[in-house]
Protein backbone atom coordinates (compact mmCIF):
# COMPACT_ATOMS: atom_id res chain seq x y z
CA UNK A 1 149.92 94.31 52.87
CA UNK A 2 150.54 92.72 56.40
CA UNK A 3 151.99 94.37 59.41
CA UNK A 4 154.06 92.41 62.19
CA UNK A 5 152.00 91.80 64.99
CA UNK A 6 153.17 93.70 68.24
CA UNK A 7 155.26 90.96 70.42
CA UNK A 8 153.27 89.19 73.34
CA UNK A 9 153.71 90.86 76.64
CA UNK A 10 153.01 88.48 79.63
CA UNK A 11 151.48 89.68 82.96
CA UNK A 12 154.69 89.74 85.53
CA UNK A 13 152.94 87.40 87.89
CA UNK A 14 154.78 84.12 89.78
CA UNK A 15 153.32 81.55 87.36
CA UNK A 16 154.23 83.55 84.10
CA UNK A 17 156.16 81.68 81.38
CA UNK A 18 157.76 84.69 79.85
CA UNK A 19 161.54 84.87 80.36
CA UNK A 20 165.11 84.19 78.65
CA UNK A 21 168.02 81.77 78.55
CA UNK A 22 169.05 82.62 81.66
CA UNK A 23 165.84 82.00 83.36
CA UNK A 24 164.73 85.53 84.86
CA UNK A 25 161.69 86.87 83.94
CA UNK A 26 161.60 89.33 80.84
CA UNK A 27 158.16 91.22 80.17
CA UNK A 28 155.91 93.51 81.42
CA UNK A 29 155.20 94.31 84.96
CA UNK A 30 152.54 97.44 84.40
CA UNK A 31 150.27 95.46 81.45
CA UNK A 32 147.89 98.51 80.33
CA UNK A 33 149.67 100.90 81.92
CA UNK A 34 150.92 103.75 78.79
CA UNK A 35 153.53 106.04 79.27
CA UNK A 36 152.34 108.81 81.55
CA UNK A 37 151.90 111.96 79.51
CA UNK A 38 150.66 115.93 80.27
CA UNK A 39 147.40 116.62 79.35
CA UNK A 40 146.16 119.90 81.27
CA UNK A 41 144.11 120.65 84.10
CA UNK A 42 140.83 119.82 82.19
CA UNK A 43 141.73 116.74 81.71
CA UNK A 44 139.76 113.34 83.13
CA UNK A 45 142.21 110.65 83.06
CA UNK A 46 143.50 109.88 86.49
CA UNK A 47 146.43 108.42 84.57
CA UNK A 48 147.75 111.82 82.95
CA UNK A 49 149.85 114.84 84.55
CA UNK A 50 147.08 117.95 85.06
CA UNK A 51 150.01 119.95 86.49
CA UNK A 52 153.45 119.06 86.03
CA UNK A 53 154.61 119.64 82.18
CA UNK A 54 158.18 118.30 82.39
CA UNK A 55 159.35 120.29 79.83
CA UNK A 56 157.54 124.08 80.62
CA UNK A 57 159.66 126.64 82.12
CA UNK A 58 158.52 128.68 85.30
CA UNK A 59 160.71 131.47 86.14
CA UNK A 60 163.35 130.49 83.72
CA UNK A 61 163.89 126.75 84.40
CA UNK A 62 161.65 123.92 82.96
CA UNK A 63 159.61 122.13 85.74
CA UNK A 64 161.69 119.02 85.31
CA UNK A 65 164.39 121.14 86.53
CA UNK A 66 163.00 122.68 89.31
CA UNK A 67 161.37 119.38 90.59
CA UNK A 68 163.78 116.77 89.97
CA UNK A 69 161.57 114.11 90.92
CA UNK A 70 162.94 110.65 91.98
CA UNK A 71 161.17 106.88 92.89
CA UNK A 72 161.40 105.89 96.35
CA UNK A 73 162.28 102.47 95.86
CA UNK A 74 162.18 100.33 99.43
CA UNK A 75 158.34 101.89 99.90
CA UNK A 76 157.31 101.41 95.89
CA UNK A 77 158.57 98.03 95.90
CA UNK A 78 158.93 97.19 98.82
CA UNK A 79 156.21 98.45 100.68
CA UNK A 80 153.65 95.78 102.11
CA UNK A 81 150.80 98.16 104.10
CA UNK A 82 151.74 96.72 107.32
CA UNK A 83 152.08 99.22 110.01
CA UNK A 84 152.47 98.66 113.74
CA UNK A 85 149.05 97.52 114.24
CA UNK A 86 148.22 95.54 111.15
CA UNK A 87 149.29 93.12 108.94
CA UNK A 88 150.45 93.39 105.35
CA UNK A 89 147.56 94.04 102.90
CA UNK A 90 148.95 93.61 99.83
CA UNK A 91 151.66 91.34 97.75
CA UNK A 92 152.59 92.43 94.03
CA UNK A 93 151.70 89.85 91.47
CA UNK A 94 155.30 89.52 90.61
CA UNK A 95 156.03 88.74 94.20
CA UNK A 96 156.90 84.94 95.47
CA UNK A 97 157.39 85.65 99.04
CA UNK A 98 161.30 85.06 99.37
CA UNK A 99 164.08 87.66 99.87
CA UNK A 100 165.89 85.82 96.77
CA UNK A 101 168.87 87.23 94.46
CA UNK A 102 165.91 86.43 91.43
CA UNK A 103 163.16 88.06 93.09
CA UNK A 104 165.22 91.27 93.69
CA UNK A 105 166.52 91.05 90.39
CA UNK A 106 163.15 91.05 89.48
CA UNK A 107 161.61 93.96 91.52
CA UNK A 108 164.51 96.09 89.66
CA UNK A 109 163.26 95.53 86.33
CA UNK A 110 159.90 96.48 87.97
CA UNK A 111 161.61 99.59 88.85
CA UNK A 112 162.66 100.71 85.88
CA UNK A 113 159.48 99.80 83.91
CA UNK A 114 157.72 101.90 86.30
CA UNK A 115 160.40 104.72 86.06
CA UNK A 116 160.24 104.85 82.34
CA UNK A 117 156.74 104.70 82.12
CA UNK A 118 156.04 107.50 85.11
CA UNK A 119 158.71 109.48 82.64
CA UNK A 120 161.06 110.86 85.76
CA UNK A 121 165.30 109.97 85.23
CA UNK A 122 166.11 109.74 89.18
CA UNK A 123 165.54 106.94 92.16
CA UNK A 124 166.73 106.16 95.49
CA UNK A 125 167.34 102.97 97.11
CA UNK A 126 168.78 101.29 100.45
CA UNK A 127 170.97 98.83 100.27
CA UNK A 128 169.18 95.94 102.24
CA UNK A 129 166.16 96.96 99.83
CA UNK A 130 167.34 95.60 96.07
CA UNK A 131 169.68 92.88 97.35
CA UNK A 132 169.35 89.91 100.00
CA UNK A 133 171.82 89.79 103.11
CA UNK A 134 173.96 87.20 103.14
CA UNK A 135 175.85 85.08 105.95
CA UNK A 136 178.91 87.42 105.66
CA UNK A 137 179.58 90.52 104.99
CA UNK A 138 181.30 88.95 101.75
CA UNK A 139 178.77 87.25 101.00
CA UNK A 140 176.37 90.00 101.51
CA UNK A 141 178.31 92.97 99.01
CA UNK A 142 178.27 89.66 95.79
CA UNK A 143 174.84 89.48 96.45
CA UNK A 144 174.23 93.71 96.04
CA UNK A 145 177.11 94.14 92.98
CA UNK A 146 174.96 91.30 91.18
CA UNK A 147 171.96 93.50 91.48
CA UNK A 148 173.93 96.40 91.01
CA UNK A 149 175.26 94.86 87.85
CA UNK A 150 171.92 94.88 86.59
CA UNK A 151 170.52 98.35 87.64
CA UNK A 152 173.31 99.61 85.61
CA UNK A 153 172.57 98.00 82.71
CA UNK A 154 168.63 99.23 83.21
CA UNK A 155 169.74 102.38 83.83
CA UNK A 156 171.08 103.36 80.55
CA UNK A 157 172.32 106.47 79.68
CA UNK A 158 169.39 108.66 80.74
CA UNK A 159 168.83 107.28 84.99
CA UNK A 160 170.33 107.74 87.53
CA UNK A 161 170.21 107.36 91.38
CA UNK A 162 169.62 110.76 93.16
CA UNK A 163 170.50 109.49 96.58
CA UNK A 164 171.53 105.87 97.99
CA UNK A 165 171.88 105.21 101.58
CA UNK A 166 172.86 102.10 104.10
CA UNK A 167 170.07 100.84 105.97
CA UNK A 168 171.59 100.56 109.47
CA UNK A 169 168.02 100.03 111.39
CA UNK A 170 165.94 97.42 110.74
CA UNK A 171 168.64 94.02 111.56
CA UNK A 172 168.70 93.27 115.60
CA UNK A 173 172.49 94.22 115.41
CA UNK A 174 171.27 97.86 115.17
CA UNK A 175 169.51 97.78 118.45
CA UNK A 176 171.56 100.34 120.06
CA UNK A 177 172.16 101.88 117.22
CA UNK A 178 175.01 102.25 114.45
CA UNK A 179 177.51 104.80 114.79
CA UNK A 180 176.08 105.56 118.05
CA UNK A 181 175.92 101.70 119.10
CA UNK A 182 177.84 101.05 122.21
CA UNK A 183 179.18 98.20 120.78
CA UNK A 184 182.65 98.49 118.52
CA UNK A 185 181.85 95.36 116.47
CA UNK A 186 178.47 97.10 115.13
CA UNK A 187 180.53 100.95 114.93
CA UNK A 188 182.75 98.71 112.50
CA UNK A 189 180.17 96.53 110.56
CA UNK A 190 178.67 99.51 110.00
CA UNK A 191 181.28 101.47 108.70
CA UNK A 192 181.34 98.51 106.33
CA UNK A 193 177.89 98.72 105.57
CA UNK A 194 178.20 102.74 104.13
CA UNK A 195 181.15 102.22 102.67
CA UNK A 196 180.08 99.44 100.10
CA UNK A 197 177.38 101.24 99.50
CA UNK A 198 179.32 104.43 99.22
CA UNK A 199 181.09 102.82 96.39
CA UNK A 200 178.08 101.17 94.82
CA UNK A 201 176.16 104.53 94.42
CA UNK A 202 179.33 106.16 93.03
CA UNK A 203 179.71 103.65 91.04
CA UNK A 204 175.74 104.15 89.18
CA UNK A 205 176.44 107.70 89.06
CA UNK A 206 174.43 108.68 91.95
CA UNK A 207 174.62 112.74 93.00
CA UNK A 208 174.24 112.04 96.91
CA UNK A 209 174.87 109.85 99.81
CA UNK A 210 172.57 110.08 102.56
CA UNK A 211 172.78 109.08 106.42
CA UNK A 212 169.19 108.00 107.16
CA UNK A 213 170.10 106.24 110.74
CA UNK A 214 166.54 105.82 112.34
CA UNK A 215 168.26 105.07 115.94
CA UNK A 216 170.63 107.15 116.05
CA UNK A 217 169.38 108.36 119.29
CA UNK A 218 168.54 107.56 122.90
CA UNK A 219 165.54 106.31 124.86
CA UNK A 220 166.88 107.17 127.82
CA UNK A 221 169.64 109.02 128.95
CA UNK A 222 170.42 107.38 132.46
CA UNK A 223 172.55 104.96 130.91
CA UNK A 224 173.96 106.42 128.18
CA UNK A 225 176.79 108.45 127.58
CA UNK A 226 175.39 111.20 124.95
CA UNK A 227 178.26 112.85 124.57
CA UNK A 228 180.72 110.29 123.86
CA UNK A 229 177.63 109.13 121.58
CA UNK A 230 177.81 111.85 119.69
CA UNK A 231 181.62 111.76 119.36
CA UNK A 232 181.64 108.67 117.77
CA UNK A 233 178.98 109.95 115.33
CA UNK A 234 181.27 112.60 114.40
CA UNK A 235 184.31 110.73 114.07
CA UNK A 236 182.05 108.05 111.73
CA UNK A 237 180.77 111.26 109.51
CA UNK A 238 184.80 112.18 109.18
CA UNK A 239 185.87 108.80 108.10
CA UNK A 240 182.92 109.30 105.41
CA UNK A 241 184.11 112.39 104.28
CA UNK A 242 187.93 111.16 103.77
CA UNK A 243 186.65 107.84 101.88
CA UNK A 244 183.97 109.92 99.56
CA UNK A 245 187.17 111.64 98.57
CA UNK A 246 189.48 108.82 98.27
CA UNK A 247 187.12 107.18 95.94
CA UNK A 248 186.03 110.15 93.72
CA UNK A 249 182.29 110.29 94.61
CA UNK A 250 181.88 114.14 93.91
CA UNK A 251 178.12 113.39 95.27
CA UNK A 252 176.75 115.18 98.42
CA UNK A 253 176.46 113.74 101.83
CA UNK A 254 173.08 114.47 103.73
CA UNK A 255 171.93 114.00 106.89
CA UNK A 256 167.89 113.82 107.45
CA UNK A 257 166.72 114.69 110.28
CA UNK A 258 164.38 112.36 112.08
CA UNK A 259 162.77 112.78 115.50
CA UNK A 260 161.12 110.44 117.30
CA UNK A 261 161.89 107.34 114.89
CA UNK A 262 161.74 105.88 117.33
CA UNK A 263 164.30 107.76 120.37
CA UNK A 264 163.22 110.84 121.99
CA UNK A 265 166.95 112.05 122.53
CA UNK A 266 168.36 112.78 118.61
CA UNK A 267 171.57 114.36 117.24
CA UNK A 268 169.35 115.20 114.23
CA UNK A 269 166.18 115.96 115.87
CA UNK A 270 165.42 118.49 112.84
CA UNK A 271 167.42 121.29 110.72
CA UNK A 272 168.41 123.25 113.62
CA UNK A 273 169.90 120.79 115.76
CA UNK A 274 171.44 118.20 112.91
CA UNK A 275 173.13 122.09 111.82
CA UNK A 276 174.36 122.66 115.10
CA UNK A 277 175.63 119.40 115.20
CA UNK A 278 177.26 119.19 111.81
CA UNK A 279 178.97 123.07 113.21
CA UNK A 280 180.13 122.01 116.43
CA UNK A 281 182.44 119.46 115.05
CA UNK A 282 183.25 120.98 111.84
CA UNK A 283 181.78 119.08 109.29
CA UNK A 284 179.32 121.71 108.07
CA UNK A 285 181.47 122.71 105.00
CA UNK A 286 181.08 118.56 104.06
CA UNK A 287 177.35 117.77 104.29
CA UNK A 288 173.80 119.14 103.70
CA UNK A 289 170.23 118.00 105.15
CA UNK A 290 167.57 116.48 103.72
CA UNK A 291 164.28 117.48 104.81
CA UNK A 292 161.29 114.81 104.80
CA UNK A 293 158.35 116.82 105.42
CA UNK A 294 156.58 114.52 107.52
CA UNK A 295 159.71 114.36 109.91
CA UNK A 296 159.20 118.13 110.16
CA UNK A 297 155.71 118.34 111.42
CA UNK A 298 156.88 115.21 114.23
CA UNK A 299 159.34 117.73 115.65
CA UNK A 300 156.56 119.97 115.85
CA UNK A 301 157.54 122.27 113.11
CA UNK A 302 155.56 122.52 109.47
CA UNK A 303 157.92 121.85 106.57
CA UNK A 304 158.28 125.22 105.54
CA UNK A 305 159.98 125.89 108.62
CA UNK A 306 162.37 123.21 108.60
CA UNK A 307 163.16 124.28 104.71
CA UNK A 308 163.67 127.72 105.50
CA UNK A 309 166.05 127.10 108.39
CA UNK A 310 168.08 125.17 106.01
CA UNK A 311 167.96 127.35 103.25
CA UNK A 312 169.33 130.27 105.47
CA UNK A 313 171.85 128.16 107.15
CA UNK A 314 173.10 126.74 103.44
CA UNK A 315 172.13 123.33 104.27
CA UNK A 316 169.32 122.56 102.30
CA UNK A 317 170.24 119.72 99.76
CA UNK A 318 167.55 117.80 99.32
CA UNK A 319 163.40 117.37 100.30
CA UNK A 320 161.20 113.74 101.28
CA UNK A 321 157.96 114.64 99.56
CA UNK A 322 155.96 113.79 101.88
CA UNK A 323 153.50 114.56 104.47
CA UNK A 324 151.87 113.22 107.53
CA UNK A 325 148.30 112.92 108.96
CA UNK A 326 147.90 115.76 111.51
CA UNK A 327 145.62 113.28 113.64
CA UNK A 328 148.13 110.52 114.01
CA UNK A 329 151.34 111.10 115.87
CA UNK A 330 153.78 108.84 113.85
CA UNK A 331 155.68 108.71 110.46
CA UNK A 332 152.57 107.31 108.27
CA UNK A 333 154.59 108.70 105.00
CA UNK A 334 151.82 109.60 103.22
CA UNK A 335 152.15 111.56 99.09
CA UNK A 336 151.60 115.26 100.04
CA UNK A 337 148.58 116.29 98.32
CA UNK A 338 147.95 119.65 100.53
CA UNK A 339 148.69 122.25 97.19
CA UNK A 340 148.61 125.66 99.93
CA UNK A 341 151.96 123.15 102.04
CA UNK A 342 153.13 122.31 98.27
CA UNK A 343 153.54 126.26 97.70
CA UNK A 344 155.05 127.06 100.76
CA UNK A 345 157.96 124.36 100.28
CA UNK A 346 158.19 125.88 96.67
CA UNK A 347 158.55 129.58 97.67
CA UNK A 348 161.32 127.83 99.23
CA UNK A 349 162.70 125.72 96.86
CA UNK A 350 162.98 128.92 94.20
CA UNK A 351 164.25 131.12 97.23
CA UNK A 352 167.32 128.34 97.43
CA UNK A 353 167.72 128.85 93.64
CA UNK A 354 166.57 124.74 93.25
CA UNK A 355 167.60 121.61 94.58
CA UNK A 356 170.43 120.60 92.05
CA UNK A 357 172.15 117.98 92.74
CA UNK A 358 169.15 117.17 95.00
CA UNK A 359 165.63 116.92 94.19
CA UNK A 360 162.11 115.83 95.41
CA UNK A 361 162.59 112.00 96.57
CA UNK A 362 158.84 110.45 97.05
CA UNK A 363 159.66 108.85 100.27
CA UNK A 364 156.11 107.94 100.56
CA UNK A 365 153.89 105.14 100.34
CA UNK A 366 150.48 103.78 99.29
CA UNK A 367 147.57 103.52 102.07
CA UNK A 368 146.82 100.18 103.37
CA UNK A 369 143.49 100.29 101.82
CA UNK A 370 144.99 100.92 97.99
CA UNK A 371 146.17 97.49 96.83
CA UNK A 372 146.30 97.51 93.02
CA UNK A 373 149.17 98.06 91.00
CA UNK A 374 147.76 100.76 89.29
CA UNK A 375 147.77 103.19 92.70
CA UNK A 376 151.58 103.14 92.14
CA UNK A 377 150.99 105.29 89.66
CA UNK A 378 148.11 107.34 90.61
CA UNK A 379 149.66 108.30 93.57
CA UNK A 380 152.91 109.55 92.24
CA UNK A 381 151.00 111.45 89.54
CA UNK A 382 149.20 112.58 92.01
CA UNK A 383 151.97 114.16 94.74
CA UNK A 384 153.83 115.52 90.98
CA UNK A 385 150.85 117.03 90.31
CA UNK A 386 150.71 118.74 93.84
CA UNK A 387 154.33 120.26 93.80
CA UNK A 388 154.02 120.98 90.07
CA UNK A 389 150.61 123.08 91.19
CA UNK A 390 152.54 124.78 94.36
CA UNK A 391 155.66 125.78 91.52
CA UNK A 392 152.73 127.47 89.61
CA UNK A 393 150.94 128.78 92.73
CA UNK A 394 154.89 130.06 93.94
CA UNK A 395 155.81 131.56 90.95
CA UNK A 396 152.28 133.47 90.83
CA UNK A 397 152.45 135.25 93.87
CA UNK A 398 156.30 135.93 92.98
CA UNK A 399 155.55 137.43 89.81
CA UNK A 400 152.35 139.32 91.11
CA UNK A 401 154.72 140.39 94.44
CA UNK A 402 151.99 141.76 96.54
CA UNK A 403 153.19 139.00 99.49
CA UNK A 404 156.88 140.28 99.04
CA UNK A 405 155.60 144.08 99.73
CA UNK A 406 153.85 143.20 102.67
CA UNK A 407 156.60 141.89 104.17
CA UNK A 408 158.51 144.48 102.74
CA UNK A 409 156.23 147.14 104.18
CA UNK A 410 156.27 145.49 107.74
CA UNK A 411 160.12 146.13 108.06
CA UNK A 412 160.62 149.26 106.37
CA UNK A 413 161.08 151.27 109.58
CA UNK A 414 164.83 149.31 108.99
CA UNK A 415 164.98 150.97 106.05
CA UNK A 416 166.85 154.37 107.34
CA UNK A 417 170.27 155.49 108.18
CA UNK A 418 169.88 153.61 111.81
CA UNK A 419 168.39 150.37 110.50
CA UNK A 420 171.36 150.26 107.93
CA UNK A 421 173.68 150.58 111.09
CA UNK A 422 172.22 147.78 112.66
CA UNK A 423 172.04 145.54 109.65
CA UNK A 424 175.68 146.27 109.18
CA UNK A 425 176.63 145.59 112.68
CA UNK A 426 177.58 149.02 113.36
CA UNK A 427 174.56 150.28 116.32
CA UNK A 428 175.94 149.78 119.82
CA UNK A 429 173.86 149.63 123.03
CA UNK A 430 174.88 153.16 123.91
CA UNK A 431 173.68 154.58 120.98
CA UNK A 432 170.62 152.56 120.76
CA UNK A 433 169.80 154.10 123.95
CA UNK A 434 170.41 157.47 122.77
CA UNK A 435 167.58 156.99 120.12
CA UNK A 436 165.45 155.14 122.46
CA UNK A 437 165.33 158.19 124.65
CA UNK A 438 164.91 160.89 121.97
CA UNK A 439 161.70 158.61 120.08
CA UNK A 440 160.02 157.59 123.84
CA UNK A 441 157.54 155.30 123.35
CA UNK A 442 157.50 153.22 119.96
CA UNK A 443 154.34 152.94 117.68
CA UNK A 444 153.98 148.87 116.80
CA UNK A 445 152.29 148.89 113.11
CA UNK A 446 149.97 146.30 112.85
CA UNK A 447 151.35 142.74 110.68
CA UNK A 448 148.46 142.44 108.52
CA UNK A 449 148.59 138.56 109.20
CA UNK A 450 145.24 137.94 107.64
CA UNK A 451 145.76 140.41 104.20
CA UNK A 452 149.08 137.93 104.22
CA UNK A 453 146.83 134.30 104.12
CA UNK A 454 144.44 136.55 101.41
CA UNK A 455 147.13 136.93 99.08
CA UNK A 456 148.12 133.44 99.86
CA UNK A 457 145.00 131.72 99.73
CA UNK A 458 144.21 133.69 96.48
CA UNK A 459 147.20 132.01 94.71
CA UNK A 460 146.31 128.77 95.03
């Protein structure tokens, strides 16, 4: 008895042969590449999950659930491993070097092959990053619902965008700017700009809408005017906030902090001042941040911190899994792969009670240095892996709660009649004083900082 033979797949390189009537390429982008699969910390294959075991529940909710992992695609496939002092290193085979409507048709069938075969339901895009600018604006949204068109019909029923966002940086227009721009005619072609693509992530079922400005800031402040600046800003969030609505896009809108990309002076420096921002002109009831991890540590806080002042301030929507080198001073995006920070960020991602409708977006890229196709996958595996190992490491020193009665333990002199009255609002100066008086001078128990990293370090 014969068997059909399995169906050709061609290599998705420039010169390949493989496509249909309408001339764009059909095949297979990852040749050799299997569907990525759990197979245990013991295992040797540097193309398997150790860690992450989608379908596993921790604490009550299945990893997949907790994690809510989604592709990155302007640095998966559109990343080139140039930086600011070197050239590009590397050029995927399916590449031909244009910024075409067919070649970004054909980097989103890339996408999804890689998607389905990494076996995660979510990714993220900028506009400017799956469809070619045109001479108009007009001209410019055909070329982006064409693509769109098609990442729909990829998508199926099972994918779906967790966040897209307007890329309002990178074009010489942008050079002062985009809501901030002292310039009306870029305020406006911006406000163009989000709003198609607004409507095209509502219209792939995407859960979130983020403003990812990268200049919205100032160099210097002799001649600017910050505050009217950051009027403008506010005014462009609220006309956001009314057209999310008008359309029906029950997603959330997040901001992401990002210092020093590249102004000095930011509205959204990091949690604490994009909150006070989004407060002082009453717009925090309409948006939530998300936290890259690598922008925390460049306003000189770790990533923990920047997810717990969120968290406490109800702001925390979504995380950038990613991480920076500690020896270089600039956004080098790298997968996180440091399990003790990926246990920190989850103590704080089960503390928020998850991410949902956010998740973990892998805004991160491949070194310069790792140039085959194949390191796509190994380094999202990889930073899953890492996370999926700090959910364990969390939930272990949750469940074992010898960390949680240390701290516990360091505030319990709160725990009396007077502390209550404090906690409640209800302990004036005057009778503060009284107390002070009666007790003299306080004993100061020690914080047993280094028992604290024990149980920590133990966990991991």
């Amino acid at each position: 008895m014969q068997t059909a033979a399995a169906p050709p797949t061609c290599p998705a390189d420039v010169e390949s042969e493989c496509a249909h009537g309408s001339g764009e390429w059909e095949g297979e982008f990852f040749p050799g590449i299997p569907k990525i699969k759990y197979e245990g910390p013991s295992s040797k294959n540097h193309l398997a999950y150790k860690w992450y075991n989608a379908e596993e529940e921790i604490l009550g909710k299945k990893m997949k659930d907790w994690m809510r992992f989604s592709v990155a695609f302007w640095h998966t496939f559109r990343g080139t491993g140039g930086d600011p002092f070197g050239a590009p290193t590397k050029m995927w085979p399916w590449e031909d070097g244009t910024d075409s409507l067919a070649m970004a048709k054909k980097r989103m069938r890339a996408n999804f092959e890689f998607i389905n075969k990494l076996g995660v339901d979510k990714w993220c895009f900028h506009d400017r990053d799956i469809a070619p600018a045109g001479k108009t604006i007009k001209e410019t949204n055909a070329n982006l619902d064409e693509v769109v068109a098609l990442a729909k019909e990829l998508q199926g029923t099972k994918i779906r965008p967790l966040w897209g966002t307007a890329q309002l940086f990178h074009h010489p227009r942008f050079m002062h700017g985009a809501a901030t721009s002292s310039e009306l005619g870029v305020y406006a072609y911006s406000a163009a700009q989000v709003k198609k693509t607004m409507e095209v992530t509502h219209y792939l079922g995407g859960e979130n809408y983020v403003f990812w400005g990268g200049r919205e800031g100032y160099q210097s402040l002799l001649n600017t005017d910050m505050e009217r600046e950051l009027d403008h800003m506010a005014r462009f969030f609220e006309a956001a906030v009314a057209y999310k609505k008008k359309i029906g896009f029950n997603g959330t809108l997040l901001i992401e902090p990002k210092p020093q990309e590249p102004t000095k002076h930011q509205y959204d420096w990091d949690a604490a001042t994009a909150t006070n921002f989004l407060r002082k002109y009453g717009l925090i009831d309409e948006f939530k941040l998300n936290i890259e991890c690598n922008h925390a540590t460049l306003s000189g806080h770790s990533c923990h911190h920047e997810l717990e002042t969120s968290r406490i301030n109800g702001v925390l929507g979504n995380i950038d899994a990613n991480t920076g080198d500690p020896q270089v001073g600039w956004d080098t995006d790298q997968f996180m792969m440091d399990v003790g920070e990926a246990t920190l960020v989850m103590l704080s991602v089960i503390k928020n009670g998850g991410l949902a409708p956010g998740g973990f977006n892998f805004d991160a890229k491949l070194r310069r240095e790792s140039t085959d196709v194949e390191d796509l996958f190994i380094a999202h595996i990889a930073g899953m892996d890492t996370l999926a190992r700090g959910l364990r490491n969390a939930a272990k020193l949750i469940e074992d709660g010898s960390l949680a009665d240390l701290v516990r333990r360091r505030y319990q002199s709160f725990d009396s009649e007077l502390g209550a009255q404090i906690e409640a609002g209800k302990a004036d100066f005057e009778l503060l004083e009284k107390k002070a008086m009666v007790w003299g001078e306080p004993t100061v128990a020690s914080a047993k900082q280094e028992l604290a990293e024990m149980i920590f370090q133990a966990a991991l």
